[in-house]
PDB file of N, CA and C in Angstrom:
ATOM      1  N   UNK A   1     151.703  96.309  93.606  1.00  0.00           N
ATOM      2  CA  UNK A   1     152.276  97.364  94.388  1.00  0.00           C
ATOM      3  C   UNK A   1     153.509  96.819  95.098  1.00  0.00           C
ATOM      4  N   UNK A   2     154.553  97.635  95.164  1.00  0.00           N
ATOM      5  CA  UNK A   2     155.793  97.360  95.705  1.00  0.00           C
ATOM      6  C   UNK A   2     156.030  98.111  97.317  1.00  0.00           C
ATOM      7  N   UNK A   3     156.172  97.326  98.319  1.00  0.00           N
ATOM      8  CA  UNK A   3     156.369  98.088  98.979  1.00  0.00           C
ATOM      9  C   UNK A   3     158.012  98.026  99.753  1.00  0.00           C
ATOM     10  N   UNK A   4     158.777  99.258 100.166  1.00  0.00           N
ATOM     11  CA  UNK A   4     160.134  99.338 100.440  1.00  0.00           C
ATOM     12  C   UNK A   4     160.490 100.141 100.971  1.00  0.00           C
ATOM     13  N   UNK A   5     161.226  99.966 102.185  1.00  0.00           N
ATOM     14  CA  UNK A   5     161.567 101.351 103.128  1.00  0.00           C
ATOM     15  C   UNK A   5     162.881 101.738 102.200  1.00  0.00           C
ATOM     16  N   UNK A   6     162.632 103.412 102.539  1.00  0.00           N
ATOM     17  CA  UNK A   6     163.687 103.920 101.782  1.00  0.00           C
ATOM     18  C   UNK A   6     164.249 104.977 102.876  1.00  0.00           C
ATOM     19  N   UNK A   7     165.704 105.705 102.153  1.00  0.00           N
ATOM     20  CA  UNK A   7     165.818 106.875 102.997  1.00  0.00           C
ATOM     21  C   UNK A   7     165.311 108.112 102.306  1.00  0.00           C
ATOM     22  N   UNK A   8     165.457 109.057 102.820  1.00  0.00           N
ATOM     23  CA  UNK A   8     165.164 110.202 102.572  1.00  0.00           C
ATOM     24  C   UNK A   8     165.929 110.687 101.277  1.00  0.00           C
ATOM     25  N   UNK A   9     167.098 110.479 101.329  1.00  0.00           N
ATOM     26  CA  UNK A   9     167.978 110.394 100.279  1.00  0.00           C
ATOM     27  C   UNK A   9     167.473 109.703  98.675  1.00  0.00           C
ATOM     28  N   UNK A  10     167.126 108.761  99.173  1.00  0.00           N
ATOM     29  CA  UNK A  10     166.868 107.876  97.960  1.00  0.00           C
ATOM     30  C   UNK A  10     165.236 108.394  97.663  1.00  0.00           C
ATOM     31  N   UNK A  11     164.837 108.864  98.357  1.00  0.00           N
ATOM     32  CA  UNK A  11     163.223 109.525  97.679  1.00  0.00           C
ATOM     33  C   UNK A  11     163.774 110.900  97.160  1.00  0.00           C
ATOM     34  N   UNK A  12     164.450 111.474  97.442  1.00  0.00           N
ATOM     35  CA  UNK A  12     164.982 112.597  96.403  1.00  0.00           C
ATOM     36  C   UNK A  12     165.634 112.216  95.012  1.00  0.00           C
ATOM     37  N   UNK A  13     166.447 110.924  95.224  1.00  0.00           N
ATOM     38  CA  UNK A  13     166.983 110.441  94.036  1.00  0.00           C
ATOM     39  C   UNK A  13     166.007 109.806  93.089  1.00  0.00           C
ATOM     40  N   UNK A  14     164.849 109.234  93.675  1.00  0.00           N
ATOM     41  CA  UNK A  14     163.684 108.310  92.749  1.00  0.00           C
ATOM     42  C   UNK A  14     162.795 109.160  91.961  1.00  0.00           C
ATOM     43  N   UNK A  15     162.985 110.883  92.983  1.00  0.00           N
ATOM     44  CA  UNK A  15     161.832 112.243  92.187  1.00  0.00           C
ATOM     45  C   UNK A  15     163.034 112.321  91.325  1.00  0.00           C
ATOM     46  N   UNK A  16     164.124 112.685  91.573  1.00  0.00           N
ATOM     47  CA  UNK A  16     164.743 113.442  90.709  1.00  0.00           C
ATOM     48  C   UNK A  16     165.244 112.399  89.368  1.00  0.00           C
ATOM     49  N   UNK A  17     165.250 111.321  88.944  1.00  0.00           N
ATOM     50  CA  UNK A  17     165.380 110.178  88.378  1.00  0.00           C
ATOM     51  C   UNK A  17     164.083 110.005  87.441  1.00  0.00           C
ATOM     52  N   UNK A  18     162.610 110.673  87.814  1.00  0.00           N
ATOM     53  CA  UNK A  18     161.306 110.660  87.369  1.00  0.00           C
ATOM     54  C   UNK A  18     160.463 109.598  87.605  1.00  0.00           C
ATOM     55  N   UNK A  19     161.503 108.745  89.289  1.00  0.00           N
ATOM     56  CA  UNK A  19     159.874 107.618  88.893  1.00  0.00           C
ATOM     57  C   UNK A  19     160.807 106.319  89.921  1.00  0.00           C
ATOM     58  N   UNK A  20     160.300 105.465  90.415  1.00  0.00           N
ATOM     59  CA  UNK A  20     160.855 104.394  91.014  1.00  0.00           C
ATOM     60  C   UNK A  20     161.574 103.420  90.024  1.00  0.00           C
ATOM     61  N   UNK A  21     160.725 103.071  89.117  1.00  0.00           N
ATOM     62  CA  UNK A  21     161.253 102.265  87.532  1.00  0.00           C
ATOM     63  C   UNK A  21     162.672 103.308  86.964  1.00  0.00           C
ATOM     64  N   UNK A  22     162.582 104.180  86.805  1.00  0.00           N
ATOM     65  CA  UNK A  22     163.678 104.937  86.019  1.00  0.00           C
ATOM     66  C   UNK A  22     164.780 104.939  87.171  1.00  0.00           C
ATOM     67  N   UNK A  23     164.567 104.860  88.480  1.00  0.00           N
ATOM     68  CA  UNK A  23     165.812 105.086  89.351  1.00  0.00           C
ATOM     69  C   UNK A  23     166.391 103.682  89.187  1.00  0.00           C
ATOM     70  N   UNK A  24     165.147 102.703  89.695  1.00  0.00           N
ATOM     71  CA  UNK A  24     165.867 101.153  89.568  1.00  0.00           C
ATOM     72  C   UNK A  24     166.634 100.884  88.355  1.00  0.00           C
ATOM     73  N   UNK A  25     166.145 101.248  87.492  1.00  0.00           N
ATOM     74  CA  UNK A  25     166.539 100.553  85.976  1.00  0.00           C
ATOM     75  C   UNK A  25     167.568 101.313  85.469  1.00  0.00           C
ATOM     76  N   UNK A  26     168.077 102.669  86.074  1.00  0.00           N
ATOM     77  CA  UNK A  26     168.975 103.585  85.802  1.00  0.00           C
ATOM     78  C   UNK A  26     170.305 103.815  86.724  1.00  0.00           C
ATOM     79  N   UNK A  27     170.113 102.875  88.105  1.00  0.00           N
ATOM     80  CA  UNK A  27     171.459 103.370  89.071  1.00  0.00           C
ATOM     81  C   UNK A  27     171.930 102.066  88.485  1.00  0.00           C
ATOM     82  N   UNK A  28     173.004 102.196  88.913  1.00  0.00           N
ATOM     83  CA  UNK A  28     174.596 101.726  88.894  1.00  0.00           C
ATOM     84  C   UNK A  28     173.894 100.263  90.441  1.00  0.00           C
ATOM     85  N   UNK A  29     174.930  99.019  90.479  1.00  0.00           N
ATOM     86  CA  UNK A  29     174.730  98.183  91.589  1.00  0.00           C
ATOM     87  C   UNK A  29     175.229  98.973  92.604  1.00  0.00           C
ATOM     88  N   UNK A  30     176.455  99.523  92.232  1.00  0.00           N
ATOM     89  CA  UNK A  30     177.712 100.405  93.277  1.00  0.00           C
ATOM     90  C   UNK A  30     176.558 101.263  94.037  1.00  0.00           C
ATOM     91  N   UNK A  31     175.849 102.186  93.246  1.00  0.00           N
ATOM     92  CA  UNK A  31     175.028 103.332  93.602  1.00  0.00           C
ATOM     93  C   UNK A  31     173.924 103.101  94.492  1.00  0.00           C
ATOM     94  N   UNK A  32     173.134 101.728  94.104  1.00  0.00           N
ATOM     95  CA  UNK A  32     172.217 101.451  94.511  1.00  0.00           C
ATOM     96  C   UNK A  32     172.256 100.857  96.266  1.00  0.00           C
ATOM     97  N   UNK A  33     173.232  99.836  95.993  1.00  0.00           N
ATOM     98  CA  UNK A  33     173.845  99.439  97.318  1.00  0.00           C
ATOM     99  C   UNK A  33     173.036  98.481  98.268  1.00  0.00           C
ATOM    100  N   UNK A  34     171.984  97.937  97.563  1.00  0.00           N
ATOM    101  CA  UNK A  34     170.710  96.998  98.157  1.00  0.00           C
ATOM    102  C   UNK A  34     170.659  96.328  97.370  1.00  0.00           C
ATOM    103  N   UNK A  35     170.370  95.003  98.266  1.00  0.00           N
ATOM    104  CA  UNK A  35     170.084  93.196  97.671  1.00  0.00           C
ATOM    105  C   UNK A  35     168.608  93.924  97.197  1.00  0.00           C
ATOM    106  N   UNK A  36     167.693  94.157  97.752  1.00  0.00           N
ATOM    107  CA  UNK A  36     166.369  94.258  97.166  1.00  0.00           C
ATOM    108  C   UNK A  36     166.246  95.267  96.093  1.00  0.00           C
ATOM    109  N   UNK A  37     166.886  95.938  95.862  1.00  0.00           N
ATOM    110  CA  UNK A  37     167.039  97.103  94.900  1.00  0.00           C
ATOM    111  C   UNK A  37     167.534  96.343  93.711  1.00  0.00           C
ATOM    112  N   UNK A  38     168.807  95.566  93.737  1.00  0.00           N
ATOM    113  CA  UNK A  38     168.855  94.620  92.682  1.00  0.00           C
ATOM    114  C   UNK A  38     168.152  93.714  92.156  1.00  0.00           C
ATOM    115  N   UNK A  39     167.377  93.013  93.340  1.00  0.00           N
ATOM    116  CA  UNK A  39     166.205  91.875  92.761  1.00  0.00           C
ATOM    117  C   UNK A  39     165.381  92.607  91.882  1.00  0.00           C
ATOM    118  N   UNK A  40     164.734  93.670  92.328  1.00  0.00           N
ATOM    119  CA  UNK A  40     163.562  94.668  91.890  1.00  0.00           C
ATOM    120  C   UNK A  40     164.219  94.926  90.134  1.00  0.00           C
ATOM    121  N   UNK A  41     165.419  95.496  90.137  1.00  0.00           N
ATOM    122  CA  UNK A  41     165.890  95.795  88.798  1.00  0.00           C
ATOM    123  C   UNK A  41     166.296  94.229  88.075  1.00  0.00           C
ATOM    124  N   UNK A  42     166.368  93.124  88.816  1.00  0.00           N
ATOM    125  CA  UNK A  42     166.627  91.732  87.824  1.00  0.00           C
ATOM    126  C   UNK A  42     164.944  91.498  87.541  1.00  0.00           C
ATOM    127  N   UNK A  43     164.276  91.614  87.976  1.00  0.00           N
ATOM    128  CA  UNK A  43     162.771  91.808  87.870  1.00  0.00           C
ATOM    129  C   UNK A  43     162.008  92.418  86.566  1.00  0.00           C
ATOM    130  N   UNK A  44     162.405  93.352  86.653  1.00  0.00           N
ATOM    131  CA  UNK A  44     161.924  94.311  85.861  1.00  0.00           C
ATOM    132  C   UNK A  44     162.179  94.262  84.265  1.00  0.00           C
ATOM    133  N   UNK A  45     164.263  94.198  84.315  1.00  0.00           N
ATOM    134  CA  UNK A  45     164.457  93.939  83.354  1.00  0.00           C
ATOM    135  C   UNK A  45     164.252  92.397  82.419  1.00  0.00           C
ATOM    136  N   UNK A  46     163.807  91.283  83.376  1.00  0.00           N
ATOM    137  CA  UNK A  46     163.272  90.234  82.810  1.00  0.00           C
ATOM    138  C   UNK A  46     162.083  90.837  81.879  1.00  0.00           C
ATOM    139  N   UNK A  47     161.128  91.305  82.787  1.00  0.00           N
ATOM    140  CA  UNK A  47     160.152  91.918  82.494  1.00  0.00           C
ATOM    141  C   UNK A  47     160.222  92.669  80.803  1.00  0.00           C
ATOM    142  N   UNK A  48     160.673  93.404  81.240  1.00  0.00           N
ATOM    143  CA  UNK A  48     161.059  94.521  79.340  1.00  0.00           C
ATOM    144  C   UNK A  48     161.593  93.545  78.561  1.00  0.00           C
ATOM    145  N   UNK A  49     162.786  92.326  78.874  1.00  0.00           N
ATOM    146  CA  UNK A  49     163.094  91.552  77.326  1.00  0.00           C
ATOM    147  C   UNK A  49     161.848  90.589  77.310  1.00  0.00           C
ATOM    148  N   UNK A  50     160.867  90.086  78.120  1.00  0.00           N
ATOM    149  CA  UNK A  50     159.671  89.505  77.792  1.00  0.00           C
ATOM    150  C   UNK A  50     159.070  90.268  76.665  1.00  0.00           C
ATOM    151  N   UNK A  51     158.604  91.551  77.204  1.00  0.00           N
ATOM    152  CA  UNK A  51     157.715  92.466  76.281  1.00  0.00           C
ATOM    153  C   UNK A  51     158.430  92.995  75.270  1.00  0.00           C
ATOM    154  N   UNK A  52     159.637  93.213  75.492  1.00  0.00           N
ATOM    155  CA  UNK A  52     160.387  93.053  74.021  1.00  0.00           C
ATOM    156  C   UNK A  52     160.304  91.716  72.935  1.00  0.00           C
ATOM    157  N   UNK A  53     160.357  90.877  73.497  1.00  0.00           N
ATOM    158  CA  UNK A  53     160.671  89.913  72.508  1.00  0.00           C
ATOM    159  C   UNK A  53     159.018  89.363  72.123  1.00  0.00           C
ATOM    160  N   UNK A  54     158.026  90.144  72.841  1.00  0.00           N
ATOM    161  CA  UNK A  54     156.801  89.844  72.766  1.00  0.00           C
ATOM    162  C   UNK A  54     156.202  90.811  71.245  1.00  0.00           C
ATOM    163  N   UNK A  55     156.916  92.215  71.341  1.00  0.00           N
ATOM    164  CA  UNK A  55     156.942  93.052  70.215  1.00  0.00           C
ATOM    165  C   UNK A  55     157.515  92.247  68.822  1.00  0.00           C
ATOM    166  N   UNK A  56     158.611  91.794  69.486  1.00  0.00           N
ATOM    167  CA  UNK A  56     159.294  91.188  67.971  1.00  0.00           C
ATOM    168  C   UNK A  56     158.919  90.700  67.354  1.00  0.00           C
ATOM    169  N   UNK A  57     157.997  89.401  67.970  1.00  0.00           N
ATOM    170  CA  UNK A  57     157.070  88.358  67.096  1.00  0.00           C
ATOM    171  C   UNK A  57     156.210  88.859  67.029  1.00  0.00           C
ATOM    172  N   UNK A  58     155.548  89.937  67.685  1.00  0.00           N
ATOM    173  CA  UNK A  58     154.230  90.594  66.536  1.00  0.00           C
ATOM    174  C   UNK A  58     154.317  90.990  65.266  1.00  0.00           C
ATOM    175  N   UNK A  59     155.362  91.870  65.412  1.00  0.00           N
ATOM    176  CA  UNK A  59     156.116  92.797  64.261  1.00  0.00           C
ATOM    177  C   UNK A  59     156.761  91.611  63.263  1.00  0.00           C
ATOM    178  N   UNK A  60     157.116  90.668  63.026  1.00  0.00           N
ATOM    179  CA  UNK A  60     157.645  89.831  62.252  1.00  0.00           C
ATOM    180  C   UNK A  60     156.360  89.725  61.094  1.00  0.00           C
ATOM    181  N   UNK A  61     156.770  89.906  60.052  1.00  0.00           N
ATOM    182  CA  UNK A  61     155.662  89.594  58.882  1.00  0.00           C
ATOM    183  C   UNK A  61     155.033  88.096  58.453  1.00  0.00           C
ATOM    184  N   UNK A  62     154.103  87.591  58.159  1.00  0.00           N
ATOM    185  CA  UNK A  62     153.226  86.369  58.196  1.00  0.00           C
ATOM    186  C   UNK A  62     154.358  85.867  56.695  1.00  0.00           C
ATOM    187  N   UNK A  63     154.301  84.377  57.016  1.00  0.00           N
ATOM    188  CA  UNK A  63     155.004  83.835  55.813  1.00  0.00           C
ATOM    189  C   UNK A  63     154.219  83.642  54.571  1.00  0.00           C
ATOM    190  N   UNK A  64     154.962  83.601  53.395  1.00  0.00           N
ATOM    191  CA  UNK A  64     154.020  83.720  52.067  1.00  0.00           C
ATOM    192  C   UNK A  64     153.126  82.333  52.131  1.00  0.00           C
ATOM    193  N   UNK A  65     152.472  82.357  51.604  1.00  0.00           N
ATOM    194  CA  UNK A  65     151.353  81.644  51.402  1.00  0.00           C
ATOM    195  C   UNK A  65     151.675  80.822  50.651  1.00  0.00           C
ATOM    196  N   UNK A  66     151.151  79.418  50.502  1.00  0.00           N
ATOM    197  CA  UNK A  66     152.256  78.035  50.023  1.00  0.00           C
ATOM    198  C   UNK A  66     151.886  78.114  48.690  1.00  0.00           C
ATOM    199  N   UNK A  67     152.948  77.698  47.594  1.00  0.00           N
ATOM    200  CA  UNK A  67     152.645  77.932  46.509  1.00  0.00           C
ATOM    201  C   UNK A  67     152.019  76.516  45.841  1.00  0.00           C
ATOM    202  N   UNK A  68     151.124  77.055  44.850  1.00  0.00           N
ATOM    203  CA  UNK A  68     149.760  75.774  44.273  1.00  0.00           C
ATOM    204  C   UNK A  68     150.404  75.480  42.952  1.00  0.00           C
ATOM    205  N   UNK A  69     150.624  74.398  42.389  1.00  0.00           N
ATOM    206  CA  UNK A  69     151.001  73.799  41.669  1.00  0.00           C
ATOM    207  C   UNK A  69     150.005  73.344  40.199  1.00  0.00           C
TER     208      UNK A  69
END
């Protein structure tokens, strides 16, 4: 659980955005305008190329099987 004072403003922008993840991962630095708002989105997006690159090597096909002579 994350916890973060916000304004009033920015809880209209996080509903209207669909979600705390979609606002972080979707404003602009300019827009956002917070050191912790940036950590949270350098966070996160570590996060997704982990589980991305965690997909990749699943999805990669097993190598052929050694050939017998």
């Amino acid at each position: 659980m994350v916890s973060v004072q916000v304004t009033a403003h920015a809880l209209r922008c996080i509903d209207k955005a669909g979600g705390l993840d979609n606002y972080v991962l979707n404003t602009s630095a300019e827009k956002m305008a917070s050191l912790k708002g940036m950590e949270l989105k350098d966070k996160m997006m570590r996060a997704l190329l982990e589980v991305d690159a965690a997909e990749v090597n699943d999805e990669q096909p097993p190598p052929p099987p050694p050939k017998s002579d």
